[in-house]
PDB file of N, CA and C in Angstrom:
ATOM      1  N   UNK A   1      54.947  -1.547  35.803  1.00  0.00           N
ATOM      2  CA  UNK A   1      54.063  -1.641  36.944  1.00  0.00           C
ATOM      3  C   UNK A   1      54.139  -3.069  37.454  1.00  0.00           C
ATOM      4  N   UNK A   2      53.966  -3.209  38.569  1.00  0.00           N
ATOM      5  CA  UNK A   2      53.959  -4.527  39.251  1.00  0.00           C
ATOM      6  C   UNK A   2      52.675  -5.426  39.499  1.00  0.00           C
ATOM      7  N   UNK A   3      52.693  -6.501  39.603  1.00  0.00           N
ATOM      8  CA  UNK A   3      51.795  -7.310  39.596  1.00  0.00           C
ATOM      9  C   UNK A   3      50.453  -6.702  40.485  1.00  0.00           C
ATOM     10  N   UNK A   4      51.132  -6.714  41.682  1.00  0.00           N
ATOM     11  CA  UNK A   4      49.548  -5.742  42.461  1.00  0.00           C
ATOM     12  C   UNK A   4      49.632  -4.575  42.430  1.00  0.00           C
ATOM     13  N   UNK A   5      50.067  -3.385  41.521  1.00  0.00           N
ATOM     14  CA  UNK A   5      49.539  -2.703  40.983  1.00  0.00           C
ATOM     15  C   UNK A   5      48.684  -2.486  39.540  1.00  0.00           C
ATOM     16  N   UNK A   6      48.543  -4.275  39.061  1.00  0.00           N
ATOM     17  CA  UNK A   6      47.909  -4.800  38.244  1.00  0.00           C
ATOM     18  C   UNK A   6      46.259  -4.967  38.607  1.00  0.00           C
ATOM     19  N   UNK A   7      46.483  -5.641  39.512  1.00  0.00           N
ATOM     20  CA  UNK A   7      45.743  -6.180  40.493  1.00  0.00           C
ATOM     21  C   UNK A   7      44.784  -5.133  40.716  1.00  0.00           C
ATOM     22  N   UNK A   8      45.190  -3.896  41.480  1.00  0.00           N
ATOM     23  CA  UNK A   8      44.691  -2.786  42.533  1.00  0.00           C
ATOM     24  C   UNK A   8      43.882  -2.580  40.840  1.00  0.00           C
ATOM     25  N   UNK A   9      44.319  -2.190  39.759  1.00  0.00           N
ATOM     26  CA  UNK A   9      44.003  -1.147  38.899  1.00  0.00           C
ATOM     27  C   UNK A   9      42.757  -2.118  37.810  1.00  0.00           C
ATOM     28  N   UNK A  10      42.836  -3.512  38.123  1.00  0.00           N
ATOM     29  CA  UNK A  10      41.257  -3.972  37.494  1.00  0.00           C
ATOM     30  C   UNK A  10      40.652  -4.493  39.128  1.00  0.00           C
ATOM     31  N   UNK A  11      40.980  -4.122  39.785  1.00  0.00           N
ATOM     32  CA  UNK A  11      39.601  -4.270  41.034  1.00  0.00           C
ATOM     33  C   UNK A  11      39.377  -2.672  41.213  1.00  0.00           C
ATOM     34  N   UNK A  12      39.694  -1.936  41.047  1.00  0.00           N
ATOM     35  CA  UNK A  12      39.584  -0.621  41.165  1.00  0.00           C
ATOM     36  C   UNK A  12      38.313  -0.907  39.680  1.00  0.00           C
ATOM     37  N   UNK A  13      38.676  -0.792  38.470  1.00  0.00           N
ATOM     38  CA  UNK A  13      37.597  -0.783  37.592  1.00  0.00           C
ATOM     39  C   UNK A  13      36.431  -1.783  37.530  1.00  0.00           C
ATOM     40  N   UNK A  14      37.098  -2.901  38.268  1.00  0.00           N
ATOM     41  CA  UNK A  14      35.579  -3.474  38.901  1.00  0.00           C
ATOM     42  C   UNK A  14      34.353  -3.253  39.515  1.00  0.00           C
ATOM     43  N   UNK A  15      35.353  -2.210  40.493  1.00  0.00           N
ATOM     44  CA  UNK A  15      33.928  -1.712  41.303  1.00  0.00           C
ATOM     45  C   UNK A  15      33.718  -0.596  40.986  1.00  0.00           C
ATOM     46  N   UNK A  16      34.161   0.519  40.082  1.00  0.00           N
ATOM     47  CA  UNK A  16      33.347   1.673  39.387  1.00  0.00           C
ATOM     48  C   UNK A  16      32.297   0.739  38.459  1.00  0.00           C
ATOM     49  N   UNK A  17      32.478  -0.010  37.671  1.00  0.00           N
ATOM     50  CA  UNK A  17      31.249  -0.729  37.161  1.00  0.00           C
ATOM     51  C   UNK A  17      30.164  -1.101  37.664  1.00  0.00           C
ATOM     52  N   UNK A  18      30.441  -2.561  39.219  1.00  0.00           N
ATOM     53  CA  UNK A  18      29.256  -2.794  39.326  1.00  0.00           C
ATOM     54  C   UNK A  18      28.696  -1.758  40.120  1.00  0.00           C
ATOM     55  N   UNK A  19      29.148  -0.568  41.043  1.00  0.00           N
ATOM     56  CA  UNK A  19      28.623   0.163  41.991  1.00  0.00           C
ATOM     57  C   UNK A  19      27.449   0.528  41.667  1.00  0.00           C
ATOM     58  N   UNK A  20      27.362   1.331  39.802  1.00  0.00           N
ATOM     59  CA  UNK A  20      26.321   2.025  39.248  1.00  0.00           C
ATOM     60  C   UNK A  20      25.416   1.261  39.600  1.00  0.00           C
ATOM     61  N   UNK A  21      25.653  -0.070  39.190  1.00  0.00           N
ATOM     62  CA  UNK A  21      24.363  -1.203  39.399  1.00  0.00           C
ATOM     63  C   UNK A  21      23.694  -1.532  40.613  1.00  0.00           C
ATOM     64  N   UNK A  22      24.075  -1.356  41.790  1.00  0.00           N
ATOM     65  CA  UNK A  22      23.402  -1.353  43.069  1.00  0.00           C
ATOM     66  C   UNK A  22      22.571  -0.186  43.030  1.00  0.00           C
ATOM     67  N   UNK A  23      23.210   1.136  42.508  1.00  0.00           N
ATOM     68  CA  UNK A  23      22.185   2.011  42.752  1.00  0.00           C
ATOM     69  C   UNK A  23      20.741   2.044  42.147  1.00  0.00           C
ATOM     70  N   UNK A  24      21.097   1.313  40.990  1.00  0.00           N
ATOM     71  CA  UNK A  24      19.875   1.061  40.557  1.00  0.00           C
ATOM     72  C   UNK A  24      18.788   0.274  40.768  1.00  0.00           C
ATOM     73  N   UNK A  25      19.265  -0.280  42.144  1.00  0.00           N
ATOM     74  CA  UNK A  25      18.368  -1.829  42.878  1.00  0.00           C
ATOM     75  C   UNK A  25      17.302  -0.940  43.562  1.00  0.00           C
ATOM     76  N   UNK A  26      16.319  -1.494  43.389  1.00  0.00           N
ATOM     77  CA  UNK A  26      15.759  -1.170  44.550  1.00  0.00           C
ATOM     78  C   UNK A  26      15.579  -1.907  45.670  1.00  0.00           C
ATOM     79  N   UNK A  27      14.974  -1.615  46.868  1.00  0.00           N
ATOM     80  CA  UNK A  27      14.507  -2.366  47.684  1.00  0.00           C
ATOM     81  C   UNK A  27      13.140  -2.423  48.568  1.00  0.00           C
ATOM     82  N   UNK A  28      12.847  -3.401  49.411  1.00  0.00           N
ATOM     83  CA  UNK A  28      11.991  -2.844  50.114  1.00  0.00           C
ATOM     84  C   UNK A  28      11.505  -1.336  50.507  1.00  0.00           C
ATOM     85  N   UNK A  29      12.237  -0.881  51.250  1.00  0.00           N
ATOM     86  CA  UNK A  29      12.397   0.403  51.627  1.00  0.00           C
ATOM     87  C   UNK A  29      11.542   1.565  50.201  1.00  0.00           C
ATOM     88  N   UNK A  30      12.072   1.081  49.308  1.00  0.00           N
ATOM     89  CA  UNK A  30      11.520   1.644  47.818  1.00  0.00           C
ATOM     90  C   UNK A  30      10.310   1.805  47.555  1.00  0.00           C
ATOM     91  N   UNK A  31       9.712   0.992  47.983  1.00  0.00           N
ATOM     92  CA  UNK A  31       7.882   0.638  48.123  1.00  0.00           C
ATOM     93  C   UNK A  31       7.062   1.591  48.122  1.00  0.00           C
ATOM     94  N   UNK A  32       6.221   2.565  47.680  1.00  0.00           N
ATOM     95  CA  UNK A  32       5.125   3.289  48.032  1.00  0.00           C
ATOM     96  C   UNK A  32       4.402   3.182  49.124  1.00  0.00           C
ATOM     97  N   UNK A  33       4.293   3.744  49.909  1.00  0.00           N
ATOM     98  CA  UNK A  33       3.665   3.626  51.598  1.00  0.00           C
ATOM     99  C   UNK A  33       1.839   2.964  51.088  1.00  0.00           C
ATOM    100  N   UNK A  34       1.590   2.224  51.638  1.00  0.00           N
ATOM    101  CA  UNK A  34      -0.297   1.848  51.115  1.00  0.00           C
ATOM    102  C   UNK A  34      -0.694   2.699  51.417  1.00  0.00           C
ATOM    103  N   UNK A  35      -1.692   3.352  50.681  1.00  0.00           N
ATOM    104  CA  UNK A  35      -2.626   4.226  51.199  1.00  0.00           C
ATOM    105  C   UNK A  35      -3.663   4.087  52.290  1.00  0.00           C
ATOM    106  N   UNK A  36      -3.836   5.589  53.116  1.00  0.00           N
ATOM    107  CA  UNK A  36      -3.823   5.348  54.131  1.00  0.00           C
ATOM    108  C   UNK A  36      -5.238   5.060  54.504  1.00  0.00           C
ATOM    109  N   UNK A  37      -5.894   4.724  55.713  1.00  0.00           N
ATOM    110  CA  UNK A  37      -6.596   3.647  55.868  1.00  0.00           C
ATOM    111  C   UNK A  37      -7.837   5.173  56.831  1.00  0.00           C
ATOM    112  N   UNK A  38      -9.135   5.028  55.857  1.00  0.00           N
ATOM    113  CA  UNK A  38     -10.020   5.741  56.632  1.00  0.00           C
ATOM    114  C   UNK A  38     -10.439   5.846  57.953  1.00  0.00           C
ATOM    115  N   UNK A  39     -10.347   6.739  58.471  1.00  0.00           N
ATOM    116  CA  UNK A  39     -10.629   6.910  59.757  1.00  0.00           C
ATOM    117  C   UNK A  39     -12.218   7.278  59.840  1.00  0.00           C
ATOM    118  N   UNK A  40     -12.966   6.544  61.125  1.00  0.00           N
ATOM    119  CA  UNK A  40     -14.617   6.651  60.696  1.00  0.00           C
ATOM    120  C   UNK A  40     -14.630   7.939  61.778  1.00  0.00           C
ATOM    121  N   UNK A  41     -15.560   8.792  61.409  1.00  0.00           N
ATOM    122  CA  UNK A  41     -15.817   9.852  62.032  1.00  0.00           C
ATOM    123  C   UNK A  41     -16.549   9.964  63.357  1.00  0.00           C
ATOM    124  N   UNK A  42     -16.242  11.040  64.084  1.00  0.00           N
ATOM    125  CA  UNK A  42     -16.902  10.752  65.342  1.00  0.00           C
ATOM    126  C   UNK A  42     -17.905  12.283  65.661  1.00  0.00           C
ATOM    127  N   UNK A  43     -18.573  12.426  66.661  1.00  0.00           N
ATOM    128  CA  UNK A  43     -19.565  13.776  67.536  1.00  0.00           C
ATOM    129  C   UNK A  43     -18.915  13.777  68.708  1.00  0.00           C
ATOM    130  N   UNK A  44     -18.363  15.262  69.258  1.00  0.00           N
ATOM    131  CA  UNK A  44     -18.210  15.860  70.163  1.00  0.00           C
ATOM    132  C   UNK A  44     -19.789  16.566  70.693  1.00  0.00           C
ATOM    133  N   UNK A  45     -20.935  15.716  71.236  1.00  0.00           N
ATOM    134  CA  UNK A  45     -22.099  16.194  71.671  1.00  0.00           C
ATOM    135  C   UNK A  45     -22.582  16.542  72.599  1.00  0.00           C
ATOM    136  N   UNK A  46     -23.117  17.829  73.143  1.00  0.00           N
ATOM    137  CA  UNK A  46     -23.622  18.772  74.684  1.00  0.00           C
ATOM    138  C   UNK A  46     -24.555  17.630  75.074  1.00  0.00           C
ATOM    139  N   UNK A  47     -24.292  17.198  76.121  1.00  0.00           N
ATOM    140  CA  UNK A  47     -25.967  16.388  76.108  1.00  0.00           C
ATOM    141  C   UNK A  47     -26.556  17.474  77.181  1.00  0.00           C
ATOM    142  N   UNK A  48     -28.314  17.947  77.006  1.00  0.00           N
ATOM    143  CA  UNK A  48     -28.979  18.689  77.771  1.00  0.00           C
ATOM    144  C   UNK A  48     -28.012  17.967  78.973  1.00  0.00           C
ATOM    145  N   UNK A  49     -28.453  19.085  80.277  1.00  0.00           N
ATOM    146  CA  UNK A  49     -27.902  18.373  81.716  1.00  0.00           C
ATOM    147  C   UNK A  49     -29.101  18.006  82.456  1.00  0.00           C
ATOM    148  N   UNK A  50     -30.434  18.411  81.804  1.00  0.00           N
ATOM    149  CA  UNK A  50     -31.772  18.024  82.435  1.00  0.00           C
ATOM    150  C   UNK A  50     -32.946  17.589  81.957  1.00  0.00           C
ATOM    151  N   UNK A  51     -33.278  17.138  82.513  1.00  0.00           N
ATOM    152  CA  UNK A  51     -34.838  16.216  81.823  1.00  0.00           C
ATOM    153  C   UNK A  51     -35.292  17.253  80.464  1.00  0.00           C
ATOM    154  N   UNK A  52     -35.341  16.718  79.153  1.00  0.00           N
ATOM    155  CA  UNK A  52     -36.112  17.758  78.328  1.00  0.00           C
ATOM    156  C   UNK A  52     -37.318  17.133  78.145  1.00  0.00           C
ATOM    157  N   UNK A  53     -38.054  17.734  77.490  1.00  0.00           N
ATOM    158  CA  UNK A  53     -39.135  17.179  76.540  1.00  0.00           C
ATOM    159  C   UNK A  53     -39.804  18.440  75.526  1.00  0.00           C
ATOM    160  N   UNK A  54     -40.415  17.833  74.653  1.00  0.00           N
ATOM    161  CA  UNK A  54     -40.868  18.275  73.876  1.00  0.00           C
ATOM    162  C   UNK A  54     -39.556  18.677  72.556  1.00  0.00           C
ATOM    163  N   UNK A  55     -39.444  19.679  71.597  1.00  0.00           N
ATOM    164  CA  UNK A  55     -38.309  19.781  70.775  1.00  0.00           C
ATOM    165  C   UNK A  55     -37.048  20.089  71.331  1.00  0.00           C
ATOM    166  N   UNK A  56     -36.117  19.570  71.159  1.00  0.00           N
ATOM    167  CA  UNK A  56     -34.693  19.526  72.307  1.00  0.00           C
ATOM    168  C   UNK A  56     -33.779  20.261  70.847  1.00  0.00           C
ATOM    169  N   UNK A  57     -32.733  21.176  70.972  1.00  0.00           N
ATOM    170  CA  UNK A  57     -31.307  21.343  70.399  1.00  0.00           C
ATOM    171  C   UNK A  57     -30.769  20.381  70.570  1.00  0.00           C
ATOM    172  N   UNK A  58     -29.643  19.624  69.477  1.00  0.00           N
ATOM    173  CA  UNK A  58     -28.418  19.041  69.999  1.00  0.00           C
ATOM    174  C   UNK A  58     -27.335  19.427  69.892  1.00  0.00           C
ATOM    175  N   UNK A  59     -26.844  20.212  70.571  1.00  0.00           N
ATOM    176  CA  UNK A  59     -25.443  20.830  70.138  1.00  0.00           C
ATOM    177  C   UNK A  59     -24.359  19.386  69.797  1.00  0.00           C
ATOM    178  N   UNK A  60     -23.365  19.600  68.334  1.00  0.00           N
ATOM    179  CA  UNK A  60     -22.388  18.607  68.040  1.00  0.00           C
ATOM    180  C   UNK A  60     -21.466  19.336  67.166  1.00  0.00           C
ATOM    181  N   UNK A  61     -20.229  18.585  67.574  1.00  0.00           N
ATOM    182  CA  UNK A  61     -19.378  18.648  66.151  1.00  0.00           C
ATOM    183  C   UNK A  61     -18.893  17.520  65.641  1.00  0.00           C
ATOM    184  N   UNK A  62     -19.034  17.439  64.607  1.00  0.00           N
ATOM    185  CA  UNK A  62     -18.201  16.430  63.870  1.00  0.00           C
ATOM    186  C   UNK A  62     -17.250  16.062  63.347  1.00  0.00           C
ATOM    187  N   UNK A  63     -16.018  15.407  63.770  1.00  0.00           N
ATOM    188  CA  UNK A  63     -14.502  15.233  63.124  1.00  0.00           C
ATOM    189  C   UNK A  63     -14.826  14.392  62.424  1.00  0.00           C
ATOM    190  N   UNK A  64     -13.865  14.146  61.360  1.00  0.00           N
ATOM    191  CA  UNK A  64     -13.909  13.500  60.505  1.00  0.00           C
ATOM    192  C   UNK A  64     -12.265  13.415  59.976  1.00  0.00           C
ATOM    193  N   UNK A  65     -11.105  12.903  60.021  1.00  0.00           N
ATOM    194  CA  UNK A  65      -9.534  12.819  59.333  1.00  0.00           C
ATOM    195  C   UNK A  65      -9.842  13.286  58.283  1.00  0.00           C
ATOM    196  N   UNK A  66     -10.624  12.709  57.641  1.00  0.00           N
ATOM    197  CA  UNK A  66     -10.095  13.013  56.075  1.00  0.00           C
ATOM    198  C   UNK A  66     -11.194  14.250  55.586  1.00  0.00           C
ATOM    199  N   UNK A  67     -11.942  14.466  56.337  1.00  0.00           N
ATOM    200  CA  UNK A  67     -12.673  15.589  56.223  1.00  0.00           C
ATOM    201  C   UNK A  67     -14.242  15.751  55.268  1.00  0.00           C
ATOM    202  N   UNK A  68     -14.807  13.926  55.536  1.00  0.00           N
ATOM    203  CA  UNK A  68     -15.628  13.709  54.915  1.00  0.00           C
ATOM    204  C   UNK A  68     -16.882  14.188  55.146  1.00  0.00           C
ATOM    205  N   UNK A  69     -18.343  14.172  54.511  1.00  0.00           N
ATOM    206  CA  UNK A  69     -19.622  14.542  54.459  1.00  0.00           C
ATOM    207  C   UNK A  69     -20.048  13.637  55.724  1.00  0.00           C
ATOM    208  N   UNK A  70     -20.625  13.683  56.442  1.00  0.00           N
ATOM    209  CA  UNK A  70     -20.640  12.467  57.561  1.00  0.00           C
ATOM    210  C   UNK A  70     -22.610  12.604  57.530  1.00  0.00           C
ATOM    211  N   UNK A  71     -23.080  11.461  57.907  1.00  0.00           N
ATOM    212  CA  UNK A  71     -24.627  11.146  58.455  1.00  0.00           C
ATOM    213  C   UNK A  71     -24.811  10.896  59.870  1.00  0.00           C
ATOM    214  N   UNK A  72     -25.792  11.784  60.494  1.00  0.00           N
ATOM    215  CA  UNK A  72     -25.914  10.929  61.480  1.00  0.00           C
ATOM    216  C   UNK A  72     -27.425  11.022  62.008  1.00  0.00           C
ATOM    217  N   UNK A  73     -27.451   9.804  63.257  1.00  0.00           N
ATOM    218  CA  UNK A  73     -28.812   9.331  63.557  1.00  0.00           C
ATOM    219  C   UNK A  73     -28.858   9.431  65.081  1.00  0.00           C
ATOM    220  N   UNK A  74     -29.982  10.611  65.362  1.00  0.00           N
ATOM    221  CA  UNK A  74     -30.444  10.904  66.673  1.00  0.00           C
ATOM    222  C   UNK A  74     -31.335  10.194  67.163  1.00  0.00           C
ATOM    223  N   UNK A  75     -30.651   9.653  68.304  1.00  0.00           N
ATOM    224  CA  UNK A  75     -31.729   8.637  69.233  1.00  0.00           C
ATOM    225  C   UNK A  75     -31.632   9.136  70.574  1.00  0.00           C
ATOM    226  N   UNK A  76     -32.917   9.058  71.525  1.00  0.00           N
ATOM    227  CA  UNK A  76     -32.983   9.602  73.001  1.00  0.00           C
ATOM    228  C   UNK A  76     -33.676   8.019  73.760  1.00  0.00           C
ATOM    229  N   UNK A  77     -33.287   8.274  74.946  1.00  0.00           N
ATOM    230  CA  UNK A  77     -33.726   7.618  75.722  1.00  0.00           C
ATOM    231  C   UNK A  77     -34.815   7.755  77.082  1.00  0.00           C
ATOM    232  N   UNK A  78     -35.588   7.179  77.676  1.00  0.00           N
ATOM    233  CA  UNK A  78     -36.326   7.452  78.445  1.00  0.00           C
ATOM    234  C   UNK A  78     -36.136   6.682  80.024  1.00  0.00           C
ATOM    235  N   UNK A  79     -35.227   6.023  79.683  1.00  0.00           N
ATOM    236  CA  UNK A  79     -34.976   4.768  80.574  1.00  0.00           C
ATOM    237  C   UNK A  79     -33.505   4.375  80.663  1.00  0.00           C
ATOM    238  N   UNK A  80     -32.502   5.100  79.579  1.00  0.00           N
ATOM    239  CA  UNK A  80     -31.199   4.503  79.839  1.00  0.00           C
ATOM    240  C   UNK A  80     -30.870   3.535  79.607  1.00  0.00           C
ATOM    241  N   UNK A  81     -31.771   2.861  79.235  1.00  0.00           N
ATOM    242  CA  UNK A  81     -31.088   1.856  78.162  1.00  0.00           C
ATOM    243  C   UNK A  81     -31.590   1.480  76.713  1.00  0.00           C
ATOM    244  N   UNK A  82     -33.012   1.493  76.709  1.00  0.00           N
ATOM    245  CA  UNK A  82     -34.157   1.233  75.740  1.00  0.00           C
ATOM    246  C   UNK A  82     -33.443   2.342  74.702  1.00  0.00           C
ATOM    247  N   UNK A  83     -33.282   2.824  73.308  1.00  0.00           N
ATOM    248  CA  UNK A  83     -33.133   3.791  72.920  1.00  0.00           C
ATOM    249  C   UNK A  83     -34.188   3.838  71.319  1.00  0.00           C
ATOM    250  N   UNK A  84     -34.824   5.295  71.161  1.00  0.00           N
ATOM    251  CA  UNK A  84     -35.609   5.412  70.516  1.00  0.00           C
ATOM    252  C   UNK A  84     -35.164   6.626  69.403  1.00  0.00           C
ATOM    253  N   UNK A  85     -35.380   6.274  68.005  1.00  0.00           N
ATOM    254  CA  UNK A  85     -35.265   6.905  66.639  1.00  0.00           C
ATOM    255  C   UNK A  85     -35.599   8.790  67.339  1.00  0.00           C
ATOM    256  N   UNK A  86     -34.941   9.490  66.976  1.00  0.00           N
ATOM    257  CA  UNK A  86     -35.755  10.664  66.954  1.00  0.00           C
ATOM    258  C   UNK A  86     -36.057  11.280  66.102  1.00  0.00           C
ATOM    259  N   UNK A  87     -37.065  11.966  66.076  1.00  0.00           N
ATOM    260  CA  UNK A  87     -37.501  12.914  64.989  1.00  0.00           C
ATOM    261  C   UNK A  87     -37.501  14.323  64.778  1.00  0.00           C
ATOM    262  N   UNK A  88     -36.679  14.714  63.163  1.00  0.00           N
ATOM    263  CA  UNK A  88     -36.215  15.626  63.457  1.00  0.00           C
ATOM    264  C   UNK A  88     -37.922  16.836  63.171  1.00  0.00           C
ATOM    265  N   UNK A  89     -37.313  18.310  63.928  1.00  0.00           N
ATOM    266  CA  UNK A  89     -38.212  19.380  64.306  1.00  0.00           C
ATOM    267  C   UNK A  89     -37.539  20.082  62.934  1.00  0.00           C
ATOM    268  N   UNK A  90     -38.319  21.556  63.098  1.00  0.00           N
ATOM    269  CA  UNK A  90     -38.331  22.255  62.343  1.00  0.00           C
ATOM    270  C   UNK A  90     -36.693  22.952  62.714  1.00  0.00           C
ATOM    271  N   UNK A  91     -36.392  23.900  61.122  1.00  0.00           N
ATOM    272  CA  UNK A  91     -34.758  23.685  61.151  1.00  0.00           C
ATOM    273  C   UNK A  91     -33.592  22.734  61.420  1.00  0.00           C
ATOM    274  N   UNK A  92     -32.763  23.128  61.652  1.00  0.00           N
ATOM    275  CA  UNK A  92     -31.870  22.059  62.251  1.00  0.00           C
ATOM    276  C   UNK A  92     -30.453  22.142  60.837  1.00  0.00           C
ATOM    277  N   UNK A  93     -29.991  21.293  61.500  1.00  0.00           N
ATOM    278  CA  UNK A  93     -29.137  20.874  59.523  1.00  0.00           C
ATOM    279  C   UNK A  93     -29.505  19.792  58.936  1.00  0.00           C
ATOM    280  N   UNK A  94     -30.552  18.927  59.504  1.00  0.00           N
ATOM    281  CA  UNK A  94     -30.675  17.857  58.848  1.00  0.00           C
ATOM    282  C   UNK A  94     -29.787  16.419  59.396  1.00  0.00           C
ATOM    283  N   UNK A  95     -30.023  15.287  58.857  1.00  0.00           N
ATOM    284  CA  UNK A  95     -29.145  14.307  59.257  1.00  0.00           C
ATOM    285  C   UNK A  95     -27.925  13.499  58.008  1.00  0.00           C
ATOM    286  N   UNK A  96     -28.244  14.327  56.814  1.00  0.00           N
ATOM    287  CA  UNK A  96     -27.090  13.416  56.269  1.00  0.00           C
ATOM    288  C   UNK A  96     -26.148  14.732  55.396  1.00  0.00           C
ATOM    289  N   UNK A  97     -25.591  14.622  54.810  1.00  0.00           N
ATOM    290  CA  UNK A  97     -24.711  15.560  53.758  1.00  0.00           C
ATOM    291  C   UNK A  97     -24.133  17.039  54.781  1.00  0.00           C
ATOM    292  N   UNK A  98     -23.553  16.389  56.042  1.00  0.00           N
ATOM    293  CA  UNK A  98     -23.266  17.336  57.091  1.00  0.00           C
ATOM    294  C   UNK A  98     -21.726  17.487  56.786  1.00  0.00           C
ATOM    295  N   UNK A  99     -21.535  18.748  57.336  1.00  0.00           N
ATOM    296  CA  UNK A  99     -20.063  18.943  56.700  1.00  0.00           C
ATOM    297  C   UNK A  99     -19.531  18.820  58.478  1.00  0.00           C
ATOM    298  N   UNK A 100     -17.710  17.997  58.061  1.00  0.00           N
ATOM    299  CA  UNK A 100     -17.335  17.916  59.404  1.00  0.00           C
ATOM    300  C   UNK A 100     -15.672  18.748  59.104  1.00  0.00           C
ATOM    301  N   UNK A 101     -15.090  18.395  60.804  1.00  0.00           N
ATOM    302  CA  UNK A 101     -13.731  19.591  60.405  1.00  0.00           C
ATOM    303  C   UNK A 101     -12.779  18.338  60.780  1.00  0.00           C
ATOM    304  N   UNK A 102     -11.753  18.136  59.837  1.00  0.00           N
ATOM    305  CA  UNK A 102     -10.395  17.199  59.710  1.00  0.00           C
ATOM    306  C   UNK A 102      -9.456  17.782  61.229  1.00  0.00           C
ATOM    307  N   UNK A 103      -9.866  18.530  61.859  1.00  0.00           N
ATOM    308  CA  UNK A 103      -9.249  18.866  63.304  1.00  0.00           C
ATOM    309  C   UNK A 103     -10.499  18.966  64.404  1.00  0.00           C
TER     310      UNK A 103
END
């Protein structure tokens, strides 16, 4: 055999050796994605279209991404800007441990 077929036949076994070893690199790319970052929940809410008073419905829904228990706090206004605590009436669902939909 000739010199560079000397040659060809330990660079040829050179790189079957180190090749294995790159595969075993990792890299960036390799990383576990961070986990992903809570999304705060929101109300899709009817507002009456006319003056109420006295015990009012609030029609709502609640999204939530990750499909959490959500709280929430009903306030009305009289003036449009001033806004006041409300209080809840008889039935209802309540204001905290409300179930919401991830769509």
């Amino acid at each position: 055999m000739n010199r560079s077929g000397r040659h060809f036949r330990f660079l040829l076994i050179a790189l079957i050796t180190i090749i294995p070893l790159f595969w075993g690199c990792s890299s960036e790319d390799d990383d576990p994605p961070p986990p992903p970052v809570n999304q705060p929940p929101s109300a899709a809410v009817t507002t009456p279209s006319t003056t109420q008073s006295g015990d009012v419905t609030i029609s709502y829904i609640l999204t939530d991404g990750e499909g959490d228990t959500c709280t929430i706090a009903a306030e009305y206004t009289t003036d449009g800007s001033t806004w006041t605590a409300a209080t809840a009436g008889s039935g209802g669902d309540g204001t905290s441990g409300l179930t919401s939909s991830s769509s």
